[in-house]
PDB file of N, CA and C in Angstrom:
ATOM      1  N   UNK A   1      -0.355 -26.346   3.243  1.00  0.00           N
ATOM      2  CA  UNK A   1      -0.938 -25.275   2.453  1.00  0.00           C
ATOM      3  C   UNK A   1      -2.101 -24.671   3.221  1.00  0.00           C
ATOM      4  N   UNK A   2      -2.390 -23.549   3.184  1.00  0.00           N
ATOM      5  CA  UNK A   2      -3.295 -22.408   3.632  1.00  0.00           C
ATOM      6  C   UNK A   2      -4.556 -22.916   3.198  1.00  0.00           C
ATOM      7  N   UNK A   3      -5.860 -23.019   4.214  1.00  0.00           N
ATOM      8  CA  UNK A   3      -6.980 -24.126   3.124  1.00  0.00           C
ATOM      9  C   UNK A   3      -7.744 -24.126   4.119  1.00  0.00           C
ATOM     10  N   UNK A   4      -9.432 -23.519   3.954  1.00  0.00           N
ATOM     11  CA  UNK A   4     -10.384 -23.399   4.772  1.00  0.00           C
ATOM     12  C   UNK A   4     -10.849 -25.320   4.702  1.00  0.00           C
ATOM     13  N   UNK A   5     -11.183 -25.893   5.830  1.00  0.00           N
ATOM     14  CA  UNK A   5     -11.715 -27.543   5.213  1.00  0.00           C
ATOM     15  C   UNK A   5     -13.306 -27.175   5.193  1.00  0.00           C
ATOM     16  N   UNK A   6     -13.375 -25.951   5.385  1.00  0.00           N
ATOM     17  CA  UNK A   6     -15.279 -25.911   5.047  1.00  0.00           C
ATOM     18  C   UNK A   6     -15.800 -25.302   3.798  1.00  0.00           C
ATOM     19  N   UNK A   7     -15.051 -24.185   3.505  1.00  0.00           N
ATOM     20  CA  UNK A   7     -15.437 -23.677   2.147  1.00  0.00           C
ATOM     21  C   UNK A   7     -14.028 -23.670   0.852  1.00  0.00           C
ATOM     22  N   UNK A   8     -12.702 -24.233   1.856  1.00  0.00           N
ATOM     23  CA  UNK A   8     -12.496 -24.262   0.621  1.00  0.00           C
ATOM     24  C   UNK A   8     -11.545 -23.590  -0.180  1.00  0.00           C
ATOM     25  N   UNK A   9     -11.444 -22.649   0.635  1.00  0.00           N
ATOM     26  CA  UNK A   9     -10.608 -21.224   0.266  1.00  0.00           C
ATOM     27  C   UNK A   9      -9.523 -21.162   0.850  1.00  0.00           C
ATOM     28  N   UNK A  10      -8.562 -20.628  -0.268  1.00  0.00           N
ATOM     29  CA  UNK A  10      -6.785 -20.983  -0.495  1.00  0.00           C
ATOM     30  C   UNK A  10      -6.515 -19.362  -0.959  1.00  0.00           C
ATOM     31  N   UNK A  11      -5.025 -19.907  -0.917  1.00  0.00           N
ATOM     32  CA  UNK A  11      -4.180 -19.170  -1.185  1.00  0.00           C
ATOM     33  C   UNK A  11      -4.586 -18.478  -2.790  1.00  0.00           C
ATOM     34  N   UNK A  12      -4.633 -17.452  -2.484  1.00  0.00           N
ATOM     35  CA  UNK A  12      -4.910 -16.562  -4.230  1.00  0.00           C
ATOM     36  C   UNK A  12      -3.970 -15.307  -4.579  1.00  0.00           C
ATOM     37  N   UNK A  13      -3.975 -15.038  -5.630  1.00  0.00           N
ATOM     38  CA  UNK A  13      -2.404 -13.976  -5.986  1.00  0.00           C
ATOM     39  C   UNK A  13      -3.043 -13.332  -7.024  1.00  0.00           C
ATOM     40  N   UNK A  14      -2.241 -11.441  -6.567  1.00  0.00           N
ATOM     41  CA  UNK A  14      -2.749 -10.790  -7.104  1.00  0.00           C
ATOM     42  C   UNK A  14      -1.368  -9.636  -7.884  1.00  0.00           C
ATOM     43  N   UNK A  15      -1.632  -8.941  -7.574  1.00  0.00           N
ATOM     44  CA  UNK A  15      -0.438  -7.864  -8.092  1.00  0.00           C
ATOM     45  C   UNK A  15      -0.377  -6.645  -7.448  1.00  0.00           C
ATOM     46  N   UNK A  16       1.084  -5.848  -6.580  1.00  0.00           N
ATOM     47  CA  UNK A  16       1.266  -5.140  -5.578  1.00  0.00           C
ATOM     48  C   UNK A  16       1.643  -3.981  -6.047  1.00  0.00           C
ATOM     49  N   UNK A  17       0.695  -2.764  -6.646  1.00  0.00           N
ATOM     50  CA  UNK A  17       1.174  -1.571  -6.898  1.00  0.00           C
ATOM     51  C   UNK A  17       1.708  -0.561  -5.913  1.00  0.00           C
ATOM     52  N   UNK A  18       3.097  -0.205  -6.888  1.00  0.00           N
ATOM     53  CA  UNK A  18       3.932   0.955  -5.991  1.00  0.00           C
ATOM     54  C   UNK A  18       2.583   2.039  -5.414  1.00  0.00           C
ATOM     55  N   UNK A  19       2.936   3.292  -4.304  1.00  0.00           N
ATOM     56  CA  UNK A  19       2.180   4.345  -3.740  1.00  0.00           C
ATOM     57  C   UNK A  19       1.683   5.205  -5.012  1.00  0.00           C
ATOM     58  N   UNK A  20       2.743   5.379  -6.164  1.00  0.00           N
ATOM     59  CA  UNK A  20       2.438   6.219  -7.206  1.00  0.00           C
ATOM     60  C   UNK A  20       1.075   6.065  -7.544  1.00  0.00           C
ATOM     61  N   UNK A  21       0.855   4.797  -8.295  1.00  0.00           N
ATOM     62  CA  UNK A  21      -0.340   4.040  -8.775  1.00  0.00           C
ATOM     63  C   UNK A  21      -0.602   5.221  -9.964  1.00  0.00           C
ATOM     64  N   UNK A  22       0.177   5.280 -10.775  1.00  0.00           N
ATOM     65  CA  UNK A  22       0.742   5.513 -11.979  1.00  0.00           C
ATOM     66  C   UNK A  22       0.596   4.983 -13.064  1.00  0.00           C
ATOM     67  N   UNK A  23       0.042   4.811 -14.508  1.00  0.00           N
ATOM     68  CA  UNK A  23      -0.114   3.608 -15.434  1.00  0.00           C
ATOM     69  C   UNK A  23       1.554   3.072 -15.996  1.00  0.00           C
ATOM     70  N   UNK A  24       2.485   3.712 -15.780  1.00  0.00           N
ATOM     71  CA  UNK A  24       3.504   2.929 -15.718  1.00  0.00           C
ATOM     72  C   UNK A  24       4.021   2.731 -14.193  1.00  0.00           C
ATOM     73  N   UNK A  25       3.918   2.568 -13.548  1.00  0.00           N
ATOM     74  CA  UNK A  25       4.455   1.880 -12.181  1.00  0.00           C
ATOM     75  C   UNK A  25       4.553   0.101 -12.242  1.00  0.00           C
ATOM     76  N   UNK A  26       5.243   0.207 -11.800  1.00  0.00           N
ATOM     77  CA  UNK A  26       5.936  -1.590 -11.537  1.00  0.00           C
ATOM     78  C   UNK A  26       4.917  -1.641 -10.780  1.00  0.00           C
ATOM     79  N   UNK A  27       4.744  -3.681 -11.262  1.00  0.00           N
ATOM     80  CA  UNK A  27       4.206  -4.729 -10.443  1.00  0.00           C
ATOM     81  C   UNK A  27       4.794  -5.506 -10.039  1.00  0.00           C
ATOM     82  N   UNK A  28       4.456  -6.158  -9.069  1.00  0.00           N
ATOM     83  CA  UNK A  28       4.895  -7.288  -8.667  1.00  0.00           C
ATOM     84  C   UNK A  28       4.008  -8.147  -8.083  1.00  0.00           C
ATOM     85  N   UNK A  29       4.133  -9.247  -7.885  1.00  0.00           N
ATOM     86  CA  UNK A  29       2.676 -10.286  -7.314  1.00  0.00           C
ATOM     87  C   UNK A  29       3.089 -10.717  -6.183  1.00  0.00           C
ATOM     88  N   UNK A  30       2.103 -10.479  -5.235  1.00  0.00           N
ATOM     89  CA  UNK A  30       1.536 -10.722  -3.921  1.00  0.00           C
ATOM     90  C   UNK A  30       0.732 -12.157  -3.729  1.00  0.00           C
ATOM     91  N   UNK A  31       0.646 -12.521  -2.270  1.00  0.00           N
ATOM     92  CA  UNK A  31      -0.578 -13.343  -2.234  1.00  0.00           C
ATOM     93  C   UNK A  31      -1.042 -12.942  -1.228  1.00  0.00           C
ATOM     94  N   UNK A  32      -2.081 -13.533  -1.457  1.00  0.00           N
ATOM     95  CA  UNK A  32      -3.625 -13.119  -0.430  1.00  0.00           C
ATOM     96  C   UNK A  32      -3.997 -14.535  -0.332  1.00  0.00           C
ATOM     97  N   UNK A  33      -3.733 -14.593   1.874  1.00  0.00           N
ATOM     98  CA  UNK A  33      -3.861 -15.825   2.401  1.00  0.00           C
ATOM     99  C   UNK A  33      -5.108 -15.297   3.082  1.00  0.00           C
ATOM    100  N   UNK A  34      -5.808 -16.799   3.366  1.00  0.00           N
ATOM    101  CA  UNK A  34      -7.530 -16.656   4.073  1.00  0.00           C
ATOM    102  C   UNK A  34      -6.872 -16.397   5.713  1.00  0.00           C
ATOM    103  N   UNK A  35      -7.824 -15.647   6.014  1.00  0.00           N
ATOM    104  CA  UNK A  35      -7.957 -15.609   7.822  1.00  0.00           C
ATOM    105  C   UNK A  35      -8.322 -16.831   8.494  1.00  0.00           C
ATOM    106  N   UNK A  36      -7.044 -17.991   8.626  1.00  0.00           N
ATOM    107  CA  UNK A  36      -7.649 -19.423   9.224  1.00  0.00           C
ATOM    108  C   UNK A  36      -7.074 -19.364  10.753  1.00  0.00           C
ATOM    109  N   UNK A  37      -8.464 -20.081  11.465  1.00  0.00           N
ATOM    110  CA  UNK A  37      -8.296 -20.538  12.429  1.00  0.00           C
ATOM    111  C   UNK A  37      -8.386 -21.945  12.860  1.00  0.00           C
ATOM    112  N   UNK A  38      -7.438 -22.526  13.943  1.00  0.00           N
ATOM    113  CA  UNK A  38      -7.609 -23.889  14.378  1.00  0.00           C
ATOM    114  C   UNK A  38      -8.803 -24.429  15.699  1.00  0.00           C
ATOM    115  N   UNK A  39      -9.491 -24.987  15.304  1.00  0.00           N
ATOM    116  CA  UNK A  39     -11.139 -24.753  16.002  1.00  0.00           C
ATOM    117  C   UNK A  39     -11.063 -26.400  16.084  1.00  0.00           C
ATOM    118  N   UNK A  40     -11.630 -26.266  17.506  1.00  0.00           N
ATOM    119  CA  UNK A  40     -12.148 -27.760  18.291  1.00  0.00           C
ATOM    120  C   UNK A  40     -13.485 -27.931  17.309  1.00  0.00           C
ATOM    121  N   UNK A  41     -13.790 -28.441  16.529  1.00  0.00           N
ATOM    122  CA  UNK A  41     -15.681 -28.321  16.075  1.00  0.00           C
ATOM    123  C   UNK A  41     -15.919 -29.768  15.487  1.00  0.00           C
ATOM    124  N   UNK A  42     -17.272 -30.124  15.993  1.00  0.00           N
ATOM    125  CA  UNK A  42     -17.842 -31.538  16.227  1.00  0.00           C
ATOM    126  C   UNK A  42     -18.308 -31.459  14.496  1.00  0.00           C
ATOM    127  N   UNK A  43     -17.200 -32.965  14.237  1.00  0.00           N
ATOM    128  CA  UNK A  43     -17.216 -32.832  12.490  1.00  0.00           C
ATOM    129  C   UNK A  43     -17.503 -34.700  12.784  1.00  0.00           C
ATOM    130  N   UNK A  44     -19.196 -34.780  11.881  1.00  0.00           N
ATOM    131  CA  UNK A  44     -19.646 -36.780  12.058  1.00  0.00           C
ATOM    132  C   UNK A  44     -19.676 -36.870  13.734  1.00  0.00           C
ATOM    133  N   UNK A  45     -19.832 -36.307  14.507  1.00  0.00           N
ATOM    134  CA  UNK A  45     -20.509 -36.565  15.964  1.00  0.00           C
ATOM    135  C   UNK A  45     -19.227 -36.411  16.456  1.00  0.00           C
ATOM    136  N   UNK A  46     -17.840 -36.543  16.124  1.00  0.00           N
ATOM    137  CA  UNK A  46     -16.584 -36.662  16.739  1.00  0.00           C
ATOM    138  C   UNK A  46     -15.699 -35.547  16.623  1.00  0.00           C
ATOM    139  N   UNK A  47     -15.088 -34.823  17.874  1.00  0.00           N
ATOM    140  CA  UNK A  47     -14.401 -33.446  18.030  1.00  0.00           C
ATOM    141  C   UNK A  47     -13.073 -33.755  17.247  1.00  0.00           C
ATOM    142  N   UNK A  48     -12.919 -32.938  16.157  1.00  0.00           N
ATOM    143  CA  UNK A  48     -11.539 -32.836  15.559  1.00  0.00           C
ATOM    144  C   UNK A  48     -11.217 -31.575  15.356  1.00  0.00           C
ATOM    145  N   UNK A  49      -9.990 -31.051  15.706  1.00  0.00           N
ATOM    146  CA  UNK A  49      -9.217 -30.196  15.568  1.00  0.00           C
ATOM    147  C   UNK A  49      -8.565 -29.239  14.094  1.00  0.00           C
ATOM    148  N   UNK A  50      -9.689 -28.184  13.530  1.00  0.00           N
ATOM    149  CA  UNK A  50      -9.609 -28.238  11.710  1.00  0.00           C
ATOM    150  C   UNK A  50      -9.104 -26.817  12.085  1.00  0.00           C
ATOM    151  N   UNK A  51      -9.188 -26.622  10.644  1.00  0.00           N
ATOM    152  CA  UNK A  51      -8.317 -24.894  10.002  1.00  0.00           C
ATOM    153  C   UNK A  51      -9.504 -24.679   9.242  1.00  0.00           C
ATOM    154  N   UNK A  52     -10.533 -23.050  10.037  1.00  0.00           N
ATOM    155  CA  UNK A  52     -11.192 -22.881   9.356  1.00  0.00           C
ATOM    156  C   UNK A  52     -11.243 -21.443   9.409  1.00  0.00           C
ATOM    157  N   UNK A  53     -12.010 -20.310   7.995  1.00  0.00           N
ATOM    158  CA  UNK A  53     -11.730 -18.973   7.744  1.00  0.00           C
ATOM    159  C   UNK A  53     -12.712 -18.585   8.847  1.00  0.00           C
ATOM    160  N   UNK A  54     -12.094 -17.135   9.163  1.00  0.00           N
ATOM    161  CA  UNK A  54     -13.399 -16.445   9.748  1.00  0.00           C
ATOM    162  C   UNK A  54     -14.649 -15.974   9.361  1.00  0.00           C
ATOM    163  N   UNK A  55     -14.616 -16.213   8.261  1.00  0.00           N
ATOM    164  CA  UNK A  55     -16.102 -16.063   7.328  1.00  0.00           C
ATOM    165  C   UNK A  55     -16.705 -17.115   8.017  1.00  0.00           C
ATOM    166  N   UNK A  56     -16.168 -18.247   8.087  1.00  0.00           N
ATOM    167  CA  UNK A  56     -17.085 -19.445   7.959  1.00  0.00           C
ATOM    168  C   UNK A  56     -17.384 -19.972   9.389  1.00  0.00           C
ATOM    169  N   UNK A  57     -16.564 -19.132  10.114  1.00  0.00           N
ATOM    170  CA  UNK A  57     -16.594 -18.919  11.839  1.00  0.00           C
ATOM    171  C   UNK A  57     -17.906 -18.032  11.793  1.00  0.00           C
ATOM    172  N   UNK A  58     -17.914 -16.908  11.861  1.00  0.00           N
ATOM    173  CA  UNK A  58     -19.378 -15.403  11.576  1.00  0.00           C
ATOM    174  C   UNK A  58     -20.294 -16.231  11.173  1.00  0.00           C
ATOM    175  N   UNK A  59     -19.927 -16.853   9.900  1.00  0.00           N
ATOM    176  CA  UNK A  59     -21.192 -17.089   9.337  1.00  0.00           C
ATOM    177  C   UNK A  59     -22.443 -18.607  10.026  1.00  0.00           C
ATOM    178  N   UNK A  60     -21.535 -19.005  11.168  1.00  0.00           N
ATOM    179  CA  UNK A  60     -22.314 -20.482  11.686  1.00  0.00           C
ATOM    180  C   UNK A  60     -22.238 -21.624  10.701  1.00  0.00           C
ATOM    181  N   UNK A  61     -21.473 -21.711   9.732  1.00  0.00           N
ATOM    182  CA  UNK A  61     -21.002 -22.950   9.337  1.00  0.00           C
ATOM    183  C   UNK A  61     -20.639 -24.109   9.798  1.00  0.00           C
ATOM    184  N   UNK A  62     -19.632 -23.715  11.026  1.00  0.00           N
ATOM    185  CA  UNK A  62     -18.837 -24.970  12.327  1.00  0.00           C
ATOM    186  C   UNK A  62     -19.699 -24.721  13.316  1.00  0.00           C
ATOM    187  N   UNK A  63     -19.719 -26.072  13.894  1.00  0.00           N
ATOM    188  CA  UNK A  63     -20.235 -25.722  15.466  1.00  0.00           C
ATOM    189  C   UNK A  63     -19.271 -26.611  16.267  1.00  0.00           C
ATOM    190  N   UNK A  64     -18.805 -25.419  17.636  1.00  0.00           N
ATOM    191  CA  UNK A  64     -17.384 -25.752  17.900  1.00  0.00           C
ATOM    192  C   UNK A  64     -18.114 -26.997  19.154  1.00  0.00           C
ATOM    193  N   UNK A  65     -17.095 -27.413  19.481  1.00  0.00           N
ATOM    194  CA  UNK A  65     -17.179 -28.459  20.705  1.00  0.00           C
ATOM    195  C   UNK A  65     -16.230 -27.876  22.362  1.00  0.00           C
TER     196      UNK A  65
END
């Protein structure tokens, strides 16, 4: 599963309006996956290999190895 291990953040679902965007136009549901990356970053003094968002990359959360 899709899953930041620093903040956390997953897979979330929303609903995909036709171009019309019309108050009767069909829906249908979408998902909205996080921007993860697989990052060398020193996690308890020891380099492990995690899945983390780019938010949490920008923001200096990880510090890579």
């Amino acid at each position: 599963m899709a899953k930041c291990e620093i903040c956390e953040k997953s897979v979330s679902h929303g609903n995909k309006i036709s171009i019309a965007r019309s108050h009767v136009s069909r829906r249908t549901t979408r998902t909205f996956k996080p921007n993860l990356r697989r990052v060398k970053a020193l996690v308890n003094g020891d380099t492990k290999t995690i899945s983390v968002c780019a938010k949490c990359l920008r923001s200096g959360k990880v510090e890579r190895a």
